[in-house]
PDB file of N, CA and C in Angstrom:
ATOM      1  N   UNK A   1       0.838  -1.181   0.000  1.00  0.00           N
ATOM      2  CA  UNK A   1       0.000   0.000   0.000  1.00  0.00           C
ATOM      3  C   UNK A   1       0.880   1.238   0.000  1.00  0.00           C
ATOM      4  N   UNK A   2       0.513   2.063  -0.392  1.00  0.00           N
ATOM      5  CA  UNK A   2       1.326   3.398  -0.709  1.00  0.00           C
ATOM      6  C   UNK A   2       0.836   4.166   0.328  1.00  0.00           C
ATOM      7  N   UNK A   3       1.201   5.680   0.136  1.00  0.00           N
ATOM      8  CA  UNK A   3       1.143   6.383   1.217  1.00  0.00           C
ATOM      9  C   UNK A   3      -0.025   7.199   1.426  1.00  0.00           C
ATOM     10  N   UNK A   4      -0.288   7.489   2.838  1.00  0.00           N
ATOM     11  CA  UNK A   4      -1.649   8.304   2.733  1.00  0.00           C
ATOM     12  C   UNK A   4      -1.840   9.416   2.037  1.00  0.00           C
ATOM     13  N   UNK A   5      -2.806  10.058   1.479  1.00  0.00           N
ATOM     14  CA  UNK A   5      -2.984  11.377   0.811  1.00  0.00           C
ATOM     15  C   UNK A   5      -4.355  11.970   0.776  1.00  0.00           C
ATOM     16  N   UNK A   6      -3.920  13.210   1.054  1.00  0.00           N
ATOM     17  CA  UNK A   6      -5.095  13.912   1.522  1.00  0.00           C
ATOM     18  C   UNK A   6      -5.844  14.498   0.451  1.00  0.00           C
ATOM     19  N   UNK A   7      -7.689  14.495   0.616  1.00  0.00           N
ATOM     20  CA  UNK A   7      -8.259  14.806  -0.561  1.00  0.00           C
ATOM     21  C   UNK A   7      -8.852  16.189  -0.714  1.00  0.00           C
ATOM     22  N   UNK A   8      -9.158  16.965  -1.173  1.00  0.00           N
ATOM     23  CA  UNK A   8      -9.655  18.836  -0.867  1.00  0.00           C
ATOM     24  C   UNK A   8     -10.545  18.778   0.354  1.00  0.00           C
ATOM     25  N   UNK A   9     -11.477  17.906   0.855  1.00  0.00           N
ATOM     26  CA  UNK A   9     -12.297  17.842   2.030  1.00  0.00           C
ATOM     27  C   UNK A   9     -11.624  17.521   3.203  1.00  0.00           C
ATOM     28  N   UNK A  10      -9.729  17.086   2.941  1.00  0.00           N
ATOM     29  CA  UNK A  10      -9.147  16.926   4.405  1.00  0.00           C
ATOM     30  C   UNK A  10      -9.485  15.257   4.880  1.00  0.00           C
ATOM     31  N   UNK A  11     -10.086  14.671   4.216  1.00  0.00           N
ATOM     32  CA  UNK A  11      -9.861  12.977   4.481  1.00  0.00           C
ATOM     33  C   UNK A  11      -9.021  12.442   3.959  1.00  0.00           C
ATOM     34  N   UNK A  12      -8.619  11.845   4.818  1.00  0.00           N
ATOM     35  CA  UNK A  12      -7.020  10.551   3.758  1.00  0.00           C
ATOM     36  C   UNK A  12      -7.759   9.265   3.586  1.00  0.00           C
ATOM     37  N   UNK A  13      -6.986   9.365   2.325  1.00  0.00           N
ATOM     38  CA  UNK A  13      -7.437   8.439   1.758  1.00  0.00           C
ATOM     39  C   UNK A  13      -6.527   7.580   1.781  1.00  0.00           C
ATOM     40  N   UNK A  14      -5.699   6.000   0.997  1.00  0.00           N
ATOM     41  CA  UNK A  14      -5.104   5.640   0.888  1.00  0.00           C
ATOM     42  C   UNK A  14      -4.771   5.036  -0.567  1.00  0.00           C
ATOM     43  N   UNK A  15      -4.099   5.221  -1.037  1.00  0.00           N
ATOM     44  CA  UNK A  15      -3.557   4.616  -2.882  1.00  0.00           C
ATOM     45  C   UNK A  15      -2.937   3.484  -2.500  1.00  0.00           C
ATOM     46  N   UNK A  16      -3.768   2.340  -2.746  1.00  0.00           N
ATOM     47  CA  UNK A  16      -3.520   0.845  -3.035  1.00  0.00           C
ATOM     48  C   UNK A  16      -3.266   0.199  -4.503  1.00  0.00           C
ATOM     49  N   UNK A  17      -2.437  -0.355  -5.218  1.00  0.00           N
ATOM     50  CA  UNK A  17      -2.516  -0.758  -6.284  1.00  0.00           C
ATOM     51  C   UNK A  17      -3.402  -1.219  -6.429  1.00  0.00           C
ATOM     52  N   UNK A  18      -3.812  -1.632  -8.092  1.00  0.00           N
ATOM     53  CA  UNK A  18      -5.071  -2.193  -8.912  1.00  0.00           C
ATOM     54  C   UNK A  18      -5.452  -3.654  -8.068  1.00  0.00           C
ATOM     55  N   UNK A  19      -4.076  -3.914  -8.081  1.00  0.00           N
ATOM     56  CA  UNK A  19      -4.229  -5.757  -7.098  1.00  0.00           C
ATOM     57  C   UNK A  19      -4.661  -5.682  -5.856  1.00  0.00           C
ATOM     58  N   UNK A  20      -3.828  -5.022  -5.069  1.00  0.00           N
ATOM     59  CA  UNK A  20      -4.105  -5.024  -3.792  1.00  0.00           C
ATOM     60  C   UNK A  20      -6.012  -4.662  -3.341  1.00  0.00           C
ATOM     61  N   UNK A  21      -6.290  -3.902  -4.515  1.00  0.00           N
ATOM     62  CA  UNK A  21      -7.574  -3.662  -4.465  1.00  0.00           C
ATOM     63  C   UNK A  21      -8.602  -4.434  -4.695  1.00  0.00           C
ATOM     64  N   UNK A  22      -8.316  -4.973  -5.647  1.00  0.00           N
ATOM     65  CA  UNK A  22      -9.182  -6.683  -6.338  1.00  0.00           C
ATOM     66  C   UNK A  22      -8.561  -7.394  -5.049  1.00  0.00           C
ATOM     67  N   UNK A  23      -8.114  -8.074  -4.743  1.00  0.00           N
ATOM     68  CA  UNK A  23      -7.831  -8.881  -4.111  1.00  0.00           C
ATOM     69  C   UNK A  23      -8.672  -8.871  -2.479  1.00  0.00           C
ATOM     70  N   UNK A  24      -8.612  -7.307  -2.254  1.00  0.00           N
ATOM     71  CA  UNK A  24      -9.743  -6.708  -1.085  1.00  0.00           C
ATOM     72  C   UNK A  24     -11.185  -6.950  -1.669  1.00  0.00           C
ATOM     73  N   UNK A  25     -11.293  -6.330  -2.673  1.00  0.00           N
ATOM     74  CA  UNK A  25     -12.376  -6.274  -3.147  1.00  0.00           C
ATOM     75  C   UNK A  25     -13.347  -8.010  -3.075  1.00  0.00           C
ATOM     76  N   UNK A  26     -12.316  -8.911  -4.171  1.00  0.00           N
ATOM     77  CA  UNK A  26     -12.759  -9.971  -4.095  1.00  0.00           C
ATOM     78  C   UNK A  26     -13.134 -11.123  -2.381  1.00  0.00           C
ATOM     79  N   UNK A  27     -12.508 -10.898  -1.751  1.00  0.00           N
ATOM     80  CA  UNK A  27     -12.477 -11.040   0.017  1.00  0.00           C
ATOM     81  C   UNK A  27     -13.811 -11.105   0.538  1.00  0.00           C
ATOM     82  N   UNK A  28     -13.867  -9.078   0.162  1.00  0.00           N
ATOM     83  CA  UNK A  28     -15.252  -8.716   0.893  1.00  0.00           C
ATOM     84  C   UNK A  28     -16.637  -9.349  -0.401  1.00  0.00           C
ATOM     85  N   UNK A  29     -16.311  -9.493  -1.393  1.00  0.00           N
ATOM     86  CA  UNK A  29     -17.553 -10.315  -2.183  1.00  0.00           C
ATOM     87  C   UNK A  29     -17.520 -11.518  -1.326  1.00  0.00           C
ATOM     88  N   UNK A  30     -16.802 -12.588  -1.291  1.00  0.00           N
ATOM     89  CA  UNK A  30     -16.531 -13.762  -0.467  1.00  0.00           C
ATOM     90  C   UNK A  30     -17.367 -13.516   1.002  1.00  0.00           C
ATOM     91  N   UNK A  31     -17.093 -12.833   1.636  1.00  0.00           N
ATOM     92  CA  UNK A  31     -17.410 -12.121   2.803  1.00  0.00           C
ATOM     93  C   UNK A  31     -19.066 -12.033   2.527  1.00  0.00           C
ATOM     94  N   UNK A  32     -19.243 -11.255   1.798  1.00  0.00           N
ATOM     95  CA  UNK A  32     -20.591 -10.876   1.219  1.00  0.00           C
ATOM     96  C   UNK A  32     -21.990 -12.115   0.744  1.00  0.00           C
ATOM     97  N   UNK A  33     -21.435 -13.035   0.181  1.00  0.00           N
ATOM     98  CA  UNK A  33     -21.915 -14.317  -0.360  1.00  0.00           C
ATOM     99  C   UNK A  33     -22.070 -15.152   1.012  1.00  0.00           C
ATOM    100  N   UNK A  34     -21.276 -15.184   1.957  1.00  0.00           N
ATOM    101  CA  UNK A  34     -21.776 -15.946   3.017  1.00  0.00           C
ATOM    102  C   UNK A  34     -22.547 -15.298   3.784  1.00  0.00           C
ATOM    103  N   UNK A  35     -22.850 -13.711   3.793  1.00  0.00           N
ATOM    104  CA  UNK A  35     -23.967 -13.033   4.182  1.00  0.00           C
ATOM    105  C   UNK A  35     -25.378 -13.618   3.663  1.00  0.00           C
ATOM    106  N   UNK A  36     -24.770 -13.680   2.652  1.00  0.00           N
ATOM    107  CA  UNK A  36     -25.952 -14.216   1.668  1.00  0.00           C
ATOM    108  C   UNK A  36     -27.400 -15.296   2.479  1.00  0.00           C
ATOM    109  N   UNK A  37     -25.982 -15.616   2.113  1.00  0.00           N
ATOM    110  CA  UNK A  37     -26.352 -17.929   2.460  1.00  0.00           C
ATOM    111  C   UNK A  37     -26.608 -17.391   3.697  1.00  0.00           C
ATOM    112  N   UNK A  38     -26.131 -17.114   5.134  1.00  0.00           N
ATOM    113  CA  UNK A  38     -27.027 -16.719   6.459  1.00  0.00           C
ATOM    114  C   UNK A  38     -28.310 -16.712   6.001  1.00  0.00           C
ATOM    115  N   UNK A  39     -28.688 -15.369   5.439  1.00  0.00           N
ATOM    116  CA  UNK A  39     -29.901 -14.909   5.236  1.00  0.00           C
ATOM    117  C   UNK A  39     -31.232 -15.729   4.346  1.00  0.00           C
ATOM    118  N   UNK A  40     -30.465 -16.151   3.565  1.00  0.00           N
ATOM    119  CA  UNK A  40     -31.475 -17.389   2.994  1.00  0.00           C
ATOM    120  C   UNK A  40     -31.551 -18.785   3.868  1.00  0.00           C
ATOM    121  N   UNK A  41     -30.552 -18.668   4.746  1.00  0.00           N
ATOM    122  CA  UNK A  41     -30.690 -20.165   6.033  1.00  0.00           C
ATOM    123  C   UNK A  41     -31.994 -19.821   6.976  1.00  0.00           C
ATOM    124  N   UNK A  42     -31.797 -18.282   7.174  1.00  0.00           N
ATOM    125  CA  UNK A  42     -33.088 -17.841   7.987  1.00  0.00           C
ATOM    126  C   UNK A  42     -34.295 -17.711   7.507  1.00  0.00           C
ATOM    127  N   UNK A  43     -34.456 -17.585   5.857  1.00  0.00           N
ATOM    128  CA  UNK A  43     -35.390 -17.396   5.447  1.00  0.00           C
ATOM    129  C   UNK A  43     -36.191 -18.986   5.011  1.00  0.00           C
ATOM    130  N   UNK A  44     -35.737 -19.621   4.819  1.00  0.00           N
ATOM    131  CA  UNK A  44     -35.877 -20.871   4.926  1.00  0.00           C
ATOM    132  C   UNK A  44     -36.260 -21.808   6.048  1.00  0.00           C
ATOM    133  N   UNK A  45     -36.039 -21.530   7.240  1.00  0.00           N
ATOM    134  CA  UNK A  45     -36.230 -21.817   8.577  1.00  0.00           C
ATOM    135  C   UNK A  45     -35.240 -22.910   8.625  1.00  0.00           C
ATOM    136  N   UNK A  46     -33.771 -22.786   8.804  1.00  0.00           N
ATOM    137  CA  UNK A  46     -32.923 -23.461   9.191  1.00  0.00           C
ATOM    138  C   UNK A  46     -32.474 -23.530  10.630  1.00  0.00           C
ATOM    139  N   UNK A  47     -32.341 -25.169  10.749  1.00  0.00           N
ATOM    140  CA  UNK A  47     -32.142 -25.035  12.090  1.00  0.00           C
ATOM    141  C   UNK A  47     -30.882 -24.203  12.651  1.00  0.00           C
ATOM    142  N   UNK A  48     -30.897 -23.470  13.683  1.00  0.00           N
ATOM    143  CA  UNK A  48     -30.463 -22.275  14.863  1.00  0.00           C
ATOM    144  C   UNK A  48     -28.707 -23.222  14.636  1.00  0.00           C
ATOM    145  N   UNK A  49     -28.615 -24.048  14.855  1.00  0.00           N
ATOM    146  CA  UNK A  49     -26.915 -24.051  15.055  1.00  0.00           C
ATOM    147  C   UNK A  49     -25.967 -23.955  13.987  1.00  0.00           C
ATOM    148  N   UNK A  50     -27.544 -24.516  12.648  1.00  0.00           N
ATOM    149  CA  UNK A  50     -26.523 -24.749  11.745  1.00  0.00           C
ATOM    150  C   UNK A  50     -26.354 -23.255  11.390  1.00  0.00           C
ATOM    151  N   UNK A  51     -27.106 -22.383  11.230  1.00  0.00           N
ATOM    152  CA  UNK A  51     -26.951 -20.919  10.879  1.00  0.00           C
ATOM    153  C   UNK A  51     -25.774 -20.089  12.260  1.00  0.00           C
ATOM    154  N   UNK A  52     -25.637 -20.542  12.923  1.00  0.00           N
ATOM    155  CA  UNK A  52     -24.545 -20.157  14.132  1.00  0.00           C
ATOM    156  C   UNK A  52     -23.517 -20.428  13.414  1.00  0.00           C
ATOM    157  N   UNK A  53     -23.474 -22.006  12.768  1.00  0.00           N
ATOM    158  CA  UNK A  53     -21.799 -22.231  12.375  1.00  0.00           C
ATOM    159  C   UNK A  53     -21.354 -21.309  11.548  1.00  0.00           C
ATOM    160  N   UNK A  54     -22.372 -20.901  10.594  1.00  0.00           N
ATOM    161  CA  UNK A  54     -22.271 -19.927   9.111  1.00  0.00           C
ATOM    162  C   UNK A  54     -21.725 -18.541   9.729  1.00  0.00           C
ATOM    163  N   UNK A  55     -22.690 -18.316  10.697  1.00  0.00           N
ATOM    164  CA  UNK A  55     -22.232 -17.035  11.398  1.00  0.00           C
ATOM    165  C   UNK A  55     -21.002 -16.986  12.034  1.00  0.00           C
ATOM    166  N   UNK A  56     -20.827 -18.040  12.396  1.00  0.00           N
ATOM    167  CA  UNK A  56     -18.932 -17.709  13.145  1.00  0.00           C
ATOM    168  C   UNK A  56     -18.199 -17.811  11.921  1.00  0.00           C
ATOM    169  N   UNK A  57     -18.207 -18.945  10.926  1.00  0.00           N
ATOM    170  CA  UNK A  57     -17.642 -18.780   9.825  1.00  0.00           C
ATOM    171  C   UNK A  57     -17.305 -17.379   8.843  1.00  0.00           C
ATOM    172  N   UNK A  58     -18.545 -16.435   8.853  1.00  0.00           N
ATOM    173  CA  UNK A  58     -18.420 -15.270   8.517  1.00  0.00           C
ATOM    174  C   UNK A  58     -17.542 -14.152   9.345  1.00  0.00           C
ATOM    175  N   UNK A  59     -17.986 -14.652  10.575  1.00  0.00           N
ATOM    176  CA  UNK A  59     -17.418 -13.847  11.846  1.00  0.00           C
ATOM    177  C   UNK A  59     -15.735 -13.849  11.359  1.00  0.00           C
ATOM    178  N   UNK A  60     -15.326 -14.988  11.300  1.00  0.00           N
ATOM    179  CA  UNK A  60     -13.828 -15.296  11.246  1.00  0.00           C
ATOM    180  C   UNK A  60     -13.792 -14.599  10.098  1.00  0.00           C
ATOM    181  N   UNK A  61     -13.652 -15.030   8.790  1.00  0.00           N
ATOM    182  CA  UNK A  61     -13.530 -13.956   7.515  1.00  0.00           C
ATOM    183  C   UNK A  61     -13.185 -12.728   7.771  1.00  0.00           C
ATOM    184  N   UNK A  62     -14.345 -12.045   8.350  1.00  0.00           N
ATOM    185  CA  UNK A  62     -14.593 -10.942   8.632  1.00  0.00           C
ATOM    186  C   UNK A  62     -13.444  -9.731   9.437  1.00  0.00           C
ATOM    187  N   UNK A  63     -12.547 -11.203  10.347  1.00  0.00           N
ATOM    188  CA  UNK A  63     -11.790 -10.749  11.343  1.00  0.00           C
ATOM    189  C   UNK A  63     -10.183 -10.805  10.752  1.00  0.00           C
ATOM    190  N   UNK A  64     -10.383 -12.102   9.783  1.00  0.00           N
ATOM    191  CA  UNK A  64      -8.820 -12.371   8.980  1.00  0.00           C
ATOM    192  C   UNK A  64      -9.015 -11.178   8.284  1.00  0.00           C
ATOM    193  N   UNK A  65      -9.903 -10.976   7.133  1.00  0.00           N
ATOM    194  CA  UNK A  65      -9.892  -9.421   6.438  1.00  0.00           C
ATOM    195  C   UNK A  65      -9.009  -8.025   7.483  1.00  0.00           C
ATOM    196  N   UNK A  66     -10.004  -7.701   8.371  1.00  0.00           N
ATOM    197  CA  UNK A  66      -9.351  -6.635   9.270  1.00  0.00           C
ATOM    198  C   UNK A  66      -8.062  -6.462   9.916  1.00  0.00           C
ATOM    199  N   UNK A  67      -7.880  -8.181  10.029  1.00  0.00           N
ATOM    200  CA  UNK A  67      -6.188  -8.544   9.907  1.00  0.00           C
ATOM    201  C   UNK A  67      -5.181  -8.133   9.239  1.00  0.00           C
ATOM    202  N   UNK A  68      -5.645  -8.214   7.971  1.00  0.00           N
ATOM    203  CA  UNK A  68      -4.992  -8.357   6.712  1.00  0.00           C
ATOM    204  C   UNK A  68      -4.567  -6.973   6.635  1.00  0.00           C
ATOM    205  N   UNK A  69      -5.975  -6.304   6.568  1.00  0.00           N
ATOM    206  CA  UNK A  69      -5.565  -4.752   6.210  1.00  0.00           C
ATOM    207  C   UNK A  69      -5.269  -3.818   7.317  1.00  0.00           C
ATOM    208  N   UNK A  70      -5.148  -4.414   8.408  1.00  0.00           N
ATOM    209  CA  UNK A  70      -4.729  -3.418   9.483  1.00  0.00           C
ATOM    210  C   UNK A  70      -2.668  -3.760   9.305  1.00  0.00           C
ATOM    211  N   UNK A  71      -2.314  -5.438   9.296  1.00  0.00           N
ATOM    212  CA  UNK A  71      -0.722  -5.453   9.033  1.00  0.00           C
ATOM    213  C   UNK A  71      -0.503  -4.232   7.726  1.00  0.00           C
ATOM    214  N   UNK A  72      -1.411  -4.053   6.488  1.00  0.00           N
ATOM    215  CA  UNK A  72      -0.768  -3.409   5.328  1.00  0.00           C
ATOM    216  C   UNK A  72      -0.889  -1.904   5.650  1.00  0.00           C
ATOM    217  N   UNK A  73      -2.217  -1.372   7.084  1.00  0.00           N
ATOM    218  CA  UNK A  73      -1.648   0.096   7.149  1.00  0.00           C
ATOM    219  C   UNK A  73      -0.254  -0.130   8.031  1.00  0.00           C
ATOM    220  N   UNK A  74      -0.142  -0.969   8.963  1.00  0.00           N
ATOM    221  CA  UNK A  74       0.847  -0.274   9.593  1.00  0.00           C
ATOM    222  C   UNK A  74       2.312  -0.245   8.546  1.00  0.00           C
ATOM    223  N   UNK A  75       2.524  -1.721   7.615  1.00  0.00           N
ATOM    224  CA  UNK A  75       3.354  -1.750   7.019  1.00  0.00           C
ATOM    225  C   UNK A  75       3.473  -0.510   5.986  1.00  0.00           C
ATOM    226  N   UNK A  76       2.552   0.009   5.309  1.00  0.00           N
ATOM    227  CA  UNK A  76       2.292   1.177   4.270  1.00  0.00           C
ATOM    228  C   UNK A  76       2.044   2.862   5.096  1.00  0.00           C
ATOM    229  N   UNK A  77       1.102   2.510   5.922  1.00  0.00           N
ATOM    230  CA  UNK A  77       0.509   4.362   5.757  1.00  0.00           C
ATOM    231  C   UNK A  77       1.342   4.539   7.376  1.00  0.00           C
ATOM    232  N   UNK A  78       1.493   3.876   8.065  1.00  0.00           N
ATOM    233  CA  UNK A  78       1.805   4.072   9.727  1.00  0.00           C
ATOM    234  C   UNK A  78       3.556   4.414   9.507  1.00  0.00           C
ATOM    235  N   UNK A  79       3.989   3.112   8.600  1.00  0.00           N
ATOM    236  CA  UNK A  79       5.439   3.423   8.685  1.00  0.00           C
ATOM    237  C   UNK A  79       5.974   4.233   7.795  1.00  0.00           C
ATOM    238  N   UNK A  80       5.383   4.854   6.531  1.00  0.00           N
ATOM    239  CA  UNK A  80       5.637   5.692   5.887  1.00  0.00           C
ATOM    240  C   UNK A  80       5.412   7.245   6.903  1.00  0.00           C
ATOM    241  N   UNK A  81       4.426   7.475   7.611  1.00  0.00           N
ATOM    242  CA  UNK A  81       3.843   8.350   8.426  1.00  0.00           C
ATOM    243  C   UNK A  81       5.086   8.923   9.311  1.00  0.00           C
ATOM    244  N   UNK A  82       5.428   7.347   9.881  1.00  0.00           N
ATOM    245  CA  UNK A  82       6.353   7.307  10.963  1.00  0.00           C
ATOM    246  C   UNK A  82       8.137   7.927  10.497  1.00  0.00           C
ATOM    247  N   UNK A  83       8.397   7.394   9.202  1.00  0.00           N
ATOM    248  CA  UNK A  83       9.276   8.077   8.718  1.00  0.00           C
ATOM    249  C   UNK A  83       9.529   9.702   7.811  1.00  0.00           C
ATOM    250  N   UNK A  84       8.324  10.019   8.371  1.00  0.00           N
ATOM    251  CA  UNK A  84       8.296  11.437   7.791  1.00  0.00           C
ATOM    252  C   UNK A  84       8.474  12.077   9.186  1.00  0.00           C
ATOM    253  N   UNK A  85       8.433  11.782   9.877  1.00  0.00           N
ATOM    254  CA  UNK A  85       8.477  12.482  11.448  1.00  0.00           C
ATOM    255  C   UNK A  85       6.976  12.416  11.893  1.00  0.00           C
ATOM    256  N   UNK A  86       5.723  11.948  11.954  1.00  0.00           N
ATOM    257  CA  UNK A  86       4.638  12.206  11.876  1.00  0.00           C
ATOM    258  C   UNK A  86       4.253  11.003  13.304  1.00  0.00           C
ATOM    259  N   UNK A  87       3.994  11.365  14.248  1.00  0.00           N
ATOM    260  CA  UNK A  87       3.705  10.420  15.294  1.00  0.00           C
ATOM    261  C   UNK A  87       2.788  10.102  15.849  1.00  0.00           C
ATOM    262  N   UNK A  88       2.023  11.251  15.284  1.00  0.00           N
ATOM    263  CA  UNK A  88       0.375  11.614  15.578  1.00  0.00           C
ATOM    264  C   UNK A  88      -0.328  10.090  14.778  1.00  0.00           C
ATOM    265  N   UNK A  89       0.003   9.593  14.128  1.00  0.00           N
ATOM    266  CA  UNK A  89      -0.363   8.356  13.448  1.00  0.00           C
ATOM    267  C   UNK A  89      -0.334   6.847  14.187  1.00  0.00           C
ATOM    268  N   UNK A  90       0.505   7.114  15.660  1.00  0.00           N
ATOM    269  CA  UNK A  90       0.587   6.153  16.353  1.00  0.00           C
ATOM    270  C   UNK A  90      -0.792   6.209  17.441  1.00  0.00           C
ATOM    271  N   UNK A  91      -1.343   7.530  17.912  1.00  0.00           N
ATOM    272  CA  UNK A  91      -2.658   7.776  18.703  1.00  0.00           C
ATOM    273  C   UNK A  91      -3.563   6.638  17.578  1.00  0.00           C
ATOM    274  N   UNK A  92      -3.906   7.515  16.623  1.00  0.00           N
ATOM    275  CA  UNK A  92      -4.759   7.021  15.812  1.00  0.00           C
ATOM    276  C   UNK A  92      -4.991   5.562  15.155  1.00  0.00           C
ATOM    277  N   UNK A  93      -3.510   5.391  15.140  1.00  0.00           N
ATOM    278  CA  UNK A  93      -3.303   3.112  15.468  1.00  0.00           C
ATOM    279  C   UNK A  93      -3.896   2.474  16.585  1.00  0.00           C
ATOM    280  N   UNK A  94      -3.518   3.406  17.481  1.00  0.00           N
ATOM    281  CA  UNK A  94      -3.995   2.540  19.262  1.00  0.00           C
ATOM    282  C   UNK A  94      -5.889   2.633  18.754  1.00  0.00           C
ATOM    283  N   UNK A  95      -6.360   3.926  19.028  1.00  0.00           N
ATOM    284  CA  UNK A  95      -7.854   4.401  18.964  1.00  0.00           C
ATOM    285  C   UNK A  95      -8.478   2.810  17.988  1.00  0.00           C
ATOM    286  N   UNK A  96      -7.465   2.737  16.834  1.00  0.00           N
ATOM    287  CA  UNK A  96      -8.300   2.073  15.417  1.00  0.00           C
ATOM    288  C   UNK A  96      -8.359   0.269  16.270  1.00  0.00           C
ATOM    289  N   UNK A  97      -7.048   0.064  17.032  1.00  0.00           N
ATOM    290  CA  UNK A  97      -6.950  -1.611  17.520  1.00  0.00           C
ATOM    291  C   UNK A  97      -7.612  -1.699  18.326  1.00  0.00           C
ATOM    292  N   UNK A  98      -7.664  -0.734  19.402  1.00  0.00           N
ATOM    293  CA  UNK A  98      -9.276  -0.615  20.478  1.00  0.00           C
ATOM    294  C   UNK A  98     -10.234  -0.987  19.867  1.00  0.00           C
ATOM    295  N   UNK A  99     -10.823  -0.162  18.825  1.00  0.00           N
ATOM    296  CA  UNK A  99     -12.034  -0.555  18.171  1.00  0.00           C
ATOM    297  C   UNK A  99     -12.398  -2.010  18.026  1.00  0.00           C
ATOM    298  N   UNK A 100     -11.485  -2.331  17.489  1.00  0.00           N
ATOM    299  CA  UNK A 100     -11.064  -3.370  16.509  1.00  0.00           C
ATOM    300  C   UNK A 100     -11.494  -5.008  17.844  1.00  0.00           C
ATOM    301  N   UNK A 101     -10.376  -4.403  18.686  1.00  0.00           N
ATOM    302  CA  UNK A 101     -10.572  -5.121  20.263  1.00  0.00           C
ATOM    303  C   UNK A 101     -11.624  -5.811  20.754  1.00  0.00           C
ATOM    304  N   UNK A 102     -12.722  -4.660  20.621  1.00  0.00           N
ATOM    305  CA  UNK A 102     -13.756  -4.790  21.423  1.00  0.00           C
ATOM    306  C   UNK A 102     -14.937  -5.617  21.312  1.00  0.00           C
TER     307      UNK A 102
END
């Protein structure tokens, strides 16, 4: 991932290559499709555990994803940040893994 950059409204954004983006992209479809299947387990009247397993199954996905892309900010936008002199980027790491934590 490349480095953060700021857009005329003052949000950063982040410039990920074409891949790195498909590759997210394709994840959260994956991610998305087992939303799916939940929702048609419920609509169907499937029994309660088997729709639990689906749900932790998604759960996990859900959590390797945030994995994934939390190692590529720190490796990309935190340590690029960090080598500009910019430290204020380390508050905003802690705040984001709290979240993340909870």
């Amino acid at each position: 991932m490349s480095e953060n950059k700021c857009c005329c409204s003052g949000q950063k954004t982040t410039k990920r290559s074409d891949e790195d983006r498909r590759k997210l992209i394709n994840r959260l479809s994956r991610i998305e499709g087992q939303i799916r299947g939940i929702k048609r387990m419920v609509e169907s009247d499937a029994y309660c555990p088997d729709i639990l397993n689906q749900c932790a199954a998604a759960i996990s996905a859900l959590n390797g994803f945030s994995k994934d892309l939390v190692g590529a900010h720190i490796r990309g936008c935190v340590a690029h940040d960090l080598r500009e002199g910019d430290d204020s980027v380390l508050d905003e790491l802690i705040t984001t893994l709290q979240k993340l934590m909870r």
